[in-house]
C-alpha atoms as a PDB file:
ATOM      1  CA  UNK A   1       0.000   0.000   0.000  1.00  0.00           C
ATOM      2  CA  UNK A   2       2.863   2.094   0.900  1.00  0.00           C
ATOM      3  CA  UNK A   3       4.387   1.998  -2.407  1.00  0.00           C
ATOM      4  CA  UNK A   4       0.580   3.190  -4.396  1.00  0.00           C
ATOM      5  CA  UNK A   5       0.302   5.837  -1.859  1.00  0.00           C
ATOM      6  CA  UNK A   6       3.922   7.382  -2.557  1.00  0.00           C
ATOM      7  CA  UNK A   7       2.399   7.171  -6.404  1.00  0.00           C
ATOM      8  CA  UNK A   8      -0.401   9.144  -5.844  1.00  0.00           C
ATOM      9  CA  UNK A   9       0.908  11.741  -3.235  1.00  0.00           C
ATOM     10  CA  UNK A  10       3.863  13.095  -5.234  1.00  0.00           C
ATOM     11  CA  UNK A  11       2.881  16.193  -7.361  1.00  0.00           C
ATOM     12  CA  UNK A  12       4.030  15.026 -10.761  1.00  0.00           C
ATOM     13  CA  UNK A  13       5.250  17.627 -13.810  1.00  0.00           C
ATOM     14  CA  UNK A  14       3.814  14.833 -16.559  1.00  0.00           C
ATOM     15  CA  UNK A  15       0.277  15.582 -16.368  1.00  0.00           C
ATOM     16  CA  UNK A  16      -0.650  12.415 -18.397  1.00  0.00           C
ATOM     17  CA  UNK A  17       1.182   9.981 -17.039  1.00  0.00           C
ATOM     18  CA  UNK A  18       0.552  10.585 -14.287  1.00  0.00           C
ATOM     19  CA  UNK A  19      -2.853  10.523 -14.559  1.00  0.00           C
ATOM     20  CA  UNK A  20      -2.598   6.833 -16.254  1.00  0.00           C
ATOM     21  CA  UNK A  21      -0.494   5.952 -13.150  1.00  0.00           C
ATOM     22  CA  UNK A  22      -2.817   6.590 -10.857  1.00  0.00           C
ATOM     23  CA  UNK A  23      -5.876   5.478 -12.924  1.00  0.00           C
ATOM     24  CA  UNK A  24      -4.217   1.965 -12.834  1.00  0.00           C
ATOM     25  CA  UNK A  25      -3.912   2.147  -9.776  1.00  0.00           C
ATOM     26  CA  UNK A  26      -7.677   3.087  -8.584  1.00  0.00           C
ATOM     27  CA  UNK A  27      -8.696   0.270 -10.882  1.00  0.00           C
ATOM     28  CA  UNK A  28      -7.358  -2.419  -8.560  1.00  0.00           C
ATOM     29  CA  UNK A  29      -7.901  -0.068  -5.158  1.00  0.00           C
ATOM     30  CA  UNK A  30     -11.337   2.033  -6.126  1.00  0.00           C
ATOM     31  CA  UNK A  31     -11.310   3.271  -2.755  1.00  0.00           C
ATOM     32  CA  UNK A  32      -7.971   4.560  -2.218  1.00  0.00           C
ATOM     33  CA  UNK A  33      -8.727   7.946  -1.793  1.00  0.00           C
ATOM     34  CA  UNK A  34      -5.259   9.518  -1.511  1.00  0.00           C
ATOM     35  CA  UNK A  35      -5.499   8.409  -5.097  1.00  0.00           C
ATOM     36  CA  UNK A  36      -8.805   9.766  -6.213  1.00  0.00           C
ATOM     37  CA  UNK A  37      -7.690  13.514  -4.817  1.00  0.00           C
ATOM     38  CA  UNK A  38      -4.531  13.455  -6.508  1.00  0.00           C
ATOM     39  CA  UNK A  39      -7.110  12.677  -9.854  1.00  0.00           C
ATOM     40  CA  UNK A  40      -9.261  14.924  -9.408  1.00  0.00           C
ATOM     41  CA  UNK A  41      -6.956  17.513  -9.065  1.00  0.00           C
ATOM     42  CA  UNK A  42      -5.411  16.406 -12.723  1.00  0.00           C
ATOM     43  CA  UNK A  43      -8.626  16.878 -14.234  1.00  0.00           C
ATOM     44  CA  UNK A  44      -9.438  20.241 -12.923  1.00  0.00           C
ATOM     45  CA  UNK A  45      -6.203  21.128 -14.332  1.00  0.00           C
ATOM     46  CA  UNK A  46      -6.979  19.576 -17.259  1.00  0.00           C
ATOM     47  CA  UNK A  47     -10.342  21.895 -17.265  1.00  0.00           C
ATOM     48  CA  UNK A  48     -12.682  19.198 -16.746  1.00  0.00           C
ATOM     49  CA  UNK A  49     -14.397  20.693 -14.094  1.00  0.00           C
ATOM     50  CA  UNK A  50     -17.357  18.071 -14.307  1.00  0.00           C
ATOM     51  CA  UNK A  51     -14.925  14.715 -14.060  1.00  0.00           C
ATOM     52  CA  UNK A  52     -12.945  16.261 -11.553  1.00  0.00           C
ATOM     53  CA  UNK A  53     -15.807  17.851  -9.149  1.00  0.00           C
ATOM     54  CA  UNK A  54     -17.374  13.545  -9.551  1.00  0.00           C
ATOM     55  CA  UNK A  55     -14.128  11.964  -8.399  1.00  0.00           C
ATOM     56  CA  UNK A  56     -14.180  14.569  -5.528  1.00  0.00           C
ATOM     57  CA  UNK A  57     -17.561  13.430  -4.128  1.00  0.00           C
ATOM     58  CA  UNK A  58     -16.890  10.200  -4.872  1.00  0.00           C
ATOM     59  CA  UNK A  59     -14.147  10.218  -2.524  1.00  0.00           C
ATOM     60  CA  UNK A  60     -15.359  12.399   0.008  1.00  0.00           C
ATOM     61  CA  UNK A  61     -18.798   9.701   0.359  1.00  0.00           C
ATOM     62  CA  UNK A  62     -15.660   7.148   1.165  1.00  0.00           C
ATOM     63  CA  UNK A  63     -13.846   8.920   3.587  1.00  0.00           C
ATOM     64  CA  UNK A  64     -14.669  12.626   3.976  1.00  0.00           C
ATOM     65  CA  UNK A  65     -12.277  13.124   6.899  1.00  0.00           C
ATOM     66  CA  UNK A  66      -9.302  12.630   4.573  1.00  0.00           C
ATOM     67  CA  UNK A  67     -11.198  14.401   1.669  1.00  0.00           C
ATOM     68  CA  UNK A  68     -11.405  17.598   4.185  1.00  0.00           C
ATOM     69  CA  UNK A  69      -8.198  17.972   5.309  1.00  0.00           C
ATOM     70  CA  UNK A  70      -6.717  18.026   1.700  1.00  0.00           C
ATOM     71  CA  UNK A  71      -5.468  20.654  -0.651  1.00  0.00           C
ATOM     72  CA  UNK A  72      -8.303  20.587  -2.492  1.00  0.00           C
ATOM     73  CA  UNK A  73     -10.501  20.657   0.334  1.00  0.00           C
ATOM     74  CA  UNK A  74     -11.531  24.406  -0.895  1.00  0.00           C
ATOM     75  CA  UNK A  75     -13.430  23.282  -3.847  1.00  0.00           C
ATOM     76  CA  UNK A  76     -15.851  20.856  -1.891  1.00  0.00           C
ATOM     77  CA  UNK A  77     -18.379  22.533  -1.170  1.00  0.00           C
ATOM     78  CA  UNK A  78     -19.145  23.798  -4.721  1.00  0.00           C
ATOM     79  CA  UNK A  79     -18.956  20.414  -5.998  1.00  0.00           C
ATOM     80  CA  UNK A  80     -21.253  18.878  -3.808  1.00  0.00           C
ATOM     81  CA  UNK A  81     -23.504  21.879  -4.586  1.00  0.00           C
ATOM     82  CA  UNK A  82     -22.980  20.998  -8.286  1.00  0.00           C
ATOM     83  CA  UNK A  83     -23.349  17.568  -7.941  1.00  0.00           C
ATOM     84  CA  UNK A  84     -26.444  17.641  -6.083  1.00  0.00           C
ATOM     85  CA  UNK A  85     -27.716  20.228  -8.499  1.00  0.00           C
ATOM     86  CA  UNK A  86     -26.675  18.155 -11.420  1.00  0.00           C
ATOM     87  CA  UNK A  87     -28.302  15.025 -10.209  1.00  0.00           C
ATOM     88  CA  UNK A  88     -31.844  17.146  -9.748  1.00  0.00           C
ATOM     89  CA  UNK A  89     -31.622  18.654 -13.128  1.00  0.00           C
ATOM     90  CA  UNK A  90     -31.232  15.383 -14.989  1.00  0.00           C
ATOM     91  CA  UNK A  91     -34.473  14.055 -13.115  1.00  0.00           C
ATOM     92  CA  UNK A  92     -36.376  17.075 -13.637  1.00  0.00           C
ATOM     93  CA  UNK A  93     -34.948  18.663 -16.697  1.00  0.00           C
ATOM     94  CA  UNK A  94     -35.933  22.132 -14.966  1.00  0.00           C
ATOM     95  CA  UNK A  95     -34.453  24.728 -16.804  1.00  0.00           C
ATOM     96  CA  UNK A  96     -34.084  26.642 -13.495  1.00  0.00           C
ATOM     97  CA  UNK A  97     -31.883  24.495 -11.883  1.00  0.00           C
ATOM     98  CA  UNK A  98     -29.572  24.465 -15.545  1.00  0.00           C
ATOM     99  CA  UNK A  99     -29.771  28.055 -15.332  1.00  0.00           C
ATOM    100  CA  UNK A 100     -28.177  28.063 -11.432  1.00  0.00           C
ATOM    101  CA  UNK A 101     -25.522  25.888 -12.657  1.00  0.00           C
ATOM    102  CA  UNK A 102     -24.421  27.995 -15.527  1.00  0.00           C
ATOM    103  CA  UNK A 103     -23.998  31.055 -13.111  1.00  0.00           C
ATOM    104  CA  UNK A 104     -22.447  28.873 -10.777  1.00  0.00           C
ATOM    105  CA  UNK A 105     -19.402  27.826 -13.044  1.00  0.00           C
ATOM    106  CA  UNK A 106     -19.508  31.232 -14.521  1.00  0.00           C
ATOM    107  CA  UNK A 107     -19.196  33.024 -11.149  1.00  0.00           C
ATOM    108  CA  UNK A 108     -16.233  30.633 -10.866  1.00  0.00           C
ATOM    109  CA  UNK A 109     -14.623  31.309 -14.323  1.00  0.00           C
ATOM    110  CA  UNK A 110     -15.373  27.836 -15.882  1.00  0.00           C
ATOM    111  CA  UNK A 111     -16.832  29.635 -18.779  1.00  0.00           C
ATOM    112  CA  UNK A 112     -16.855  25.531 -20.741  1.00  0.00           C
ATOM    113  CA  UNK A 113     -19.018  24.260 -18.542  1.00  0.00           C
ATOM    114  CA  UNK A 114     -20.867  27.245 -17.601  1.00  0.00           C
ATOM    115  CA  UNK A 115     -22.411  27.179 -21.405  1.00  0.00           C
ATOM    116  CA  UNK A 116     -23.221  23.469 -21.379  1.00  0.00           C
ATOM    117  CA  UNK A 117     -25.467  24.303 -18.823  1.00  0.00           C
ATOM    118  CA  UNK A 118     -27.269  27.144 -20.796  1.00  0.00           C
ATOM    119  CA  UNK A 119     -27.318  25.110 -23.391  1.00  0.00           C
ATOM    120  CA  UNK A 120     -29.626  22.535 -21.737  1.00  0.00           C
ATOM    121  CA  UNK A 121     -31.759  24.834 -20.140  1.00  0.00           C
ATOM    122  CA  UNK A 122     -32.066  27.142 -24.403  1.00  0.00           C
ATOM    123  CA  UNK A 123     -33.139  23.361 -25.012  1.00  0.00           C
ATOM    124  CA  UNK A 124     -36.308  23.281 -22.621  1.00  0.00           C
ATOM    125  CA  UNK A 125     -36.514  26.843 -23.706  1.00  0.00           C
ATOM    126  CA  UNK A 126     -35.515  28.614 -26.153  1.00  0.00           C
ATOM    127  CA  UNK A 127     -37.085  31.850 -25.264  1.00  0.00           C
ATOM    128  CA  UNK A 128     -34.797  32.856 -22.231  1.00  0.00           C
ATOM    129  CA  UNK A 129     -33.197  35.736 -24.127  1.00  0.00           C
ATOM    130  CA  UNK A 130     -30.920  36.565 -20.961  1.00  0.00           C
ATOM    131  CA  UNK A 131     -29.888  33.285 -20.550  1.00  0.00           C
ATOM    132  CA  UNK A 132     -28.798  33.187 -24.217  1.00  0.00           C
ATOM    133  CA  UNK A 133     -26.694  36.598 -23.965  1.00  0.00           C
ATOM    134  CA  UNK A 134     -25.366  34.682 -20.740  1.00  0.00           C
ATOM    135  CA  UNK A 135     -24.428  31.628 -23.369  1.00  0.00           C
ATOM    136  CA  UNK A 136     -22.738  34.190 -25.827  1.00  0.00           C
ATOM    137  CA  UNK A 137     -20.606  35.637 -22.709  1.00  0.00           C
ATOM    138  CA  UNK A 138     -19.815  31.898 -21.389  1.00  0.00           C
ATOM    139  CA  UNK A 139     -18.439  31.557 -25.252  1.00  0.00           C
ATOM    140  CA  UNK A 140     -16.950  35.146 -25.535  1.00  0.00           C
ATOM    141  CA  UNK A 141     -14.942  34.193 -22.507  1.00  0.00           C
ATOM    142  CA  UNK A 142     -13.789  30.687 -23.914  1.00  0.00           C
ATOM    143  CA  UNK A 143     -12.733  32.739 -27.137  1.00  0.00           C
ATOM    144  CA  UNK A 144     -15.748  31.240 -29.462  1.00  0.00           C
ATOM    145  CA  UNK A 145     -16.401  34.747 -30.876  1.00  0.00           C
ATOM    146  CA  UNK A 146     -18.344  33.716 -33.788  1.00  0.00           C
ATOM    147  CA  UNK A 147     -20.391  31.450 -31.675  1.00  0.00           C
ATOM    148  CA  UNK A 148     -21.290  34.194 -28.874  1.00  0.00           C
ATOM    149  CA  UNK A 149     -21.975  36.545 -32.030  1.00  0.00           C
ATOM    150  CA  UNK A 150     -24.163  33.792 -33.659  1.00  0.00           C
ATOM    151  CA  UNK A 151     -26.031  33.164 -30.057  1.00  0.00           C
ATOM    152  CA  UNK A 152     -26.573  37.050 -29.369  1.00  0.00           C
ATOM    153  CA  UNK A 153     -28.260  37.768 -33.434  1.00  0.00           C
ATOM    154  CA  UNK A 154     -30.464  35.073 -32.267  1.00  0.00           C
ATOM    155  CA  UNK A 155     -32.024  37.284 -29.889  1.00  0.00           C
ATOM    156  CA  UNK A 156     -31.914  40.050 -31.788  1.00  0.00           C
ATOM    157  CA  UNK A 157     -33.864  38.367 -34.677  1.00  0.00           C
ATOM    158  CA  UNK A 158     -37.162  37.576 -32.016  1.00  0.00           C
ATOM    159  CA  UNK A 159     -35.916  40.933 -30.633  1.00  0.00           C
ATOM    160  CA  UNK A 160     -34.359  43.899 -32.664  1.00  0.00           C
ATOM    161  CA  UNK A 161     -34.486  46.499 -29.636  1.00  0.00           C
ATOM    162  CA  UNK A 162     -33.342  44.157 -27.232  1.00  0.00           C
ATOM    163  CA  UNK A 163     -31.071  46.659 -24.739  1.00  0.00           C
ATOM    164  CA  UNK A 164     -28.532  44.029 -23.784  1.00  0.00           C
ATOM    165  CA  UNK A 165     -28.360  42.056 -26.979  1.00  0.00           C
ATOM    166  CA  UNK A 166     -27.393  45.159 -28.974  1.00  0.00           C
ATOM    167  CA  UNK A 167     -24.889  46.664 -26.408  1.00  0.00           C
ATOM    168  CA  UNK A 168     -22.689  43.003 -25.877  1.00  0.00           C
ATOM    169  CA  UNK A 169     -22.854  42.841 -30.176  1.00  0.00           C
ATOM    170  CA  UNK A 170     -21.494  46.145 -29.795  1.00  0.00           C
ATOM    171  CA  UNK A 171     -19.047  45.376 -27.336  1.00  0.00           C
ATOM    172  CA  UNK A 172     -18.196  41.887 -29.381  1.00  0.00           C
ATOM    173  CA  UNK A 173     -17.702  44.107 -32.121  1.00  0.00           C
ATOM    174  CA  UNK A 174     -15.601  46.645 -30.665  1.00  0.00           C
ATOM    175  CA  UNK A 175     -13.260  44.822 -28.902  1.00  0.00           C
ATOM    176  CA  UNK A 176     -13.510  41.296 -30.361  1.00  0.00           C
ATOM    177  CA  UNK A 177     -13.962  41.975 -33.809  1.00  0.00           C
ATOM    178  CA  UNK A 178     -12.116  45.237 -33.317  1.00  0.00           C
ATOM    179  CA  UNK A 179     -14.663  46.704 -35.779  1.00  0.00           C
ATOM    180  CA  UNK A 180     -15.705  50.055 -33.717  1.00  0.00           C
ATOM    181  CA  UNK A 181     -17.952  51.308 -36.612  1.00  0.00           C
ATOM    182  CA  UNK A 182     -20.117  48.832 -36.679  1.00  0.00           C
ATOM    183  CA  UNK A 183     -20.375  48.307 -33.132  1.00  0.00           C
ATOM    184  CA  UNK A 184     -21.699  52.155 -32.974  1.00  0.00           C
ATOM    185  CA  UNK A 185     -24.700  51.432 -34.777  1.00  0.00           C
ATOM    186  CA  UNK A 186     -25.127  48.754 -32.001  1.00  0.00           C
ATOM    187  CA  UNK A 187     -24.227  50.803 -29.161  1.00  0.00           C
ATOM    188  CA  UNK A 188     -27.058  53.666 -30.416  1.00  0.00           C
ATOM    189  CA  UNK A 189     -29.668  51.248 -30.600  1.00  0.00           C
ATOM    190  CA  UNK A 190     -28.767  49.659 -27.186  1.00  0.00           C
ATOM    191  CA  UNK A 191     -28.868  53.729 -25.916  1.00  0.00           C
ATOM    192  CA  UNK A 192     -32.596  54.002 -26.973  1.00  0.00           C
ATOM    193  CA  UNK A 193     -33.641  51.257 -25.919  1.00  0.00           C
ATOM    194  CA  UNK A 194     -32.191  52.499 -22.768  1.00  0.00           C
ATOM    195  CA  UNK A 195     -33.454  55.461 -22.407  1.00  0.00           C
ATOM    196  CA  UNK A 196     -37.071  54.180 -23.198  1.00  0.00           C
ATOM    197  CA  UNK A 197     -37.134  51.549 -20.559  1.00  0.00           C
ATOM    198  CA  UNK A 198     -35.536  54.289 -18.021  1.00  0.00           C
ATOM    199  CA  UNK A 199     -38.336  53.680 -15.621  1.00  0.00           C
ATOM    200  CA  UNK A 200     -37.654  50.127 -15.216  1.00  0.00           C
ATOM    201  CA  UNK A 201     -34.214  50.616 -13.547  1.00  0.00           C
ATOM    202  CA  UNK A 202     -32.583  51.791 -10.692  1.00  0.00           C
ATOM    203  CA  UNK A 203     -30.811  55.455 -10.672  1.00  0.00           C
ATOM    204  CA  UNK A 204     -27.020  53.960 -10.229  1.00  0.00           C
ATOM    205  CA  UNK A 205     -27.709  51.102 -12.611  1.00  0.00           C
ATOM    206  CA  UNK A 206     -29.237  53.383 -15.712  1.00  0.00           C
ATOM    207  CA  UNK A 207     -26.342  55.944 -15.130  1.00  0.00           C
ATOM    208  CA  UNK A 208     -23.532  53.650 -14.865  1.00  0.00           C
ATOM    209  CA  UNK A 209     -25.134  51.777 -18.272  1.00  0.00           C
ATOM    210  CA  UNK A 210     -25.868  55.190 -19.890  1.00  0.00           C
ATOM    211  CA  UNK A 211     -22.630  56.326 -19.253  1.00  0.00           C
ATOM    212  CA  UNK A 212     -20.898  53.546 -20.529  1.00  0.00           C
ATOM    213  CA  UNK A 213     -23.049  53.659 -24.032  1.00  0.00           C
ATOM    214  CA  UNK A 214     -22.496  57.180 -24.523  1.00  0.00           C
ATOM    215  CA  UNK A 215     -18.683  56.608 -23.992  1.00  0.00           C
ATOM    216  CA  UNK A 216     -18.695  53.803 -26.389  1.00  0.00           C
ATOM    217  CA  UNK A 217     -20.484  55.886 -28.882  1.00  0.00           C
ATOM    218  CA  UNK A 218     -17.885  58.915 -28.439  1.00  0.00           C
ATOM    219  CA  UNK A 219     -20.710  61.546 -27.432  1.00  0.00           C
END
């Protein structure tokens, strides 16, 4: 046991081989724990948040003692929130719970993951035009430009005057695309549609968004 522990406890530079090492290993000792964290940890390196966040709880419903007195102790909690989340949303399908999930992994900057989850919930419906400009920000952020672009004229097609569709195209434009002109025309129609819904916002939030519009536009 000694030997499979020393395996799975050193921090190894060899991301992949390591990971075979230790996969070997778990498939003759599925409970060894000291193994499964050192896993998990090689996946969310990897980036894959999901495989690493079910090895996690996996190990902590084996021995949660050891699980909470590791490095990776700080992530717990969010993946048992996930997981538990996860396992819901698969019975229900309840774009709700998809749409928590999303935010959760994009308040954590796992912009991947954070747009599968929009994804499912566009499926149940595809009329959540926030949740679809959240999609084209999840992609923006995991440099899918083109998609994000494709996601926010989507919206804008049920919804030409839509304030926050037109001012991200601008802002994809602008700084994505680099293409400032054409990100104006964007911008203007994002500051009327602003300006006409003034009563539905707070004083800080029109401001701040007014503000930014106008200096986008140059005025």
């Amino acid at each position: 046991m000694g030997a499979t522990h020393s395996v799975c406890e050193v921090e190894r530079t060899d991301t992949q081989k390591a990971k075979e090492s230790i996969e070997i290993i778990l498939a003759s000792e599925p409970t060894n724990t000291t193994c499964m964290l050192q896993l998990a940890n090689i996946y969310l390196k990897l980036g894959k948040i999901a495989k690493g966040f079910e090895i996690l709880v996996d190990a902590y419903s084996i021995d949660p003692h050891n699980v909470q007195n590791s490095r990776i102790a700080t992530v717990l909690p969010f993946a048992l929130k996930v997981t538990n989340l996860k396992q819901q949303a698969a019975k229900t399908n309840d774009k709700e719970i998809w749409n928590k999930l999303g935010d959760g992994y994009y308040e954590m900057g796992i912009f991947n993951e954070a747009a599968q989850m929009y994804k499912k919930s566009i499926q149940v419906d595809g009329f959540q035009h926030m949740i679809r400009l959240k999609l084209a920000l999840s992609l923006q952020k995991n440099l899918q430009i083109y998609t994000a672009i494709e996601e926010v004229q989507k919206v804008l097609a049920k919804e030409p005057t839509h304030l926050y569709a037109n001012y991200y195209m601008g802002k994809f434009l602008a700084y994505d695309l680099k293409n400032r002109e054409e990100a104006k025309i964007f911008f203007s129609k994002a500051k009327n549609a602003l300006i006409a819904q003034k009563d539905t916002f707070g004083y800080l939030e029109y401001t701040n968004l007014l503000s930014d519009i106008t200096r986008e536009l140059g005025e």
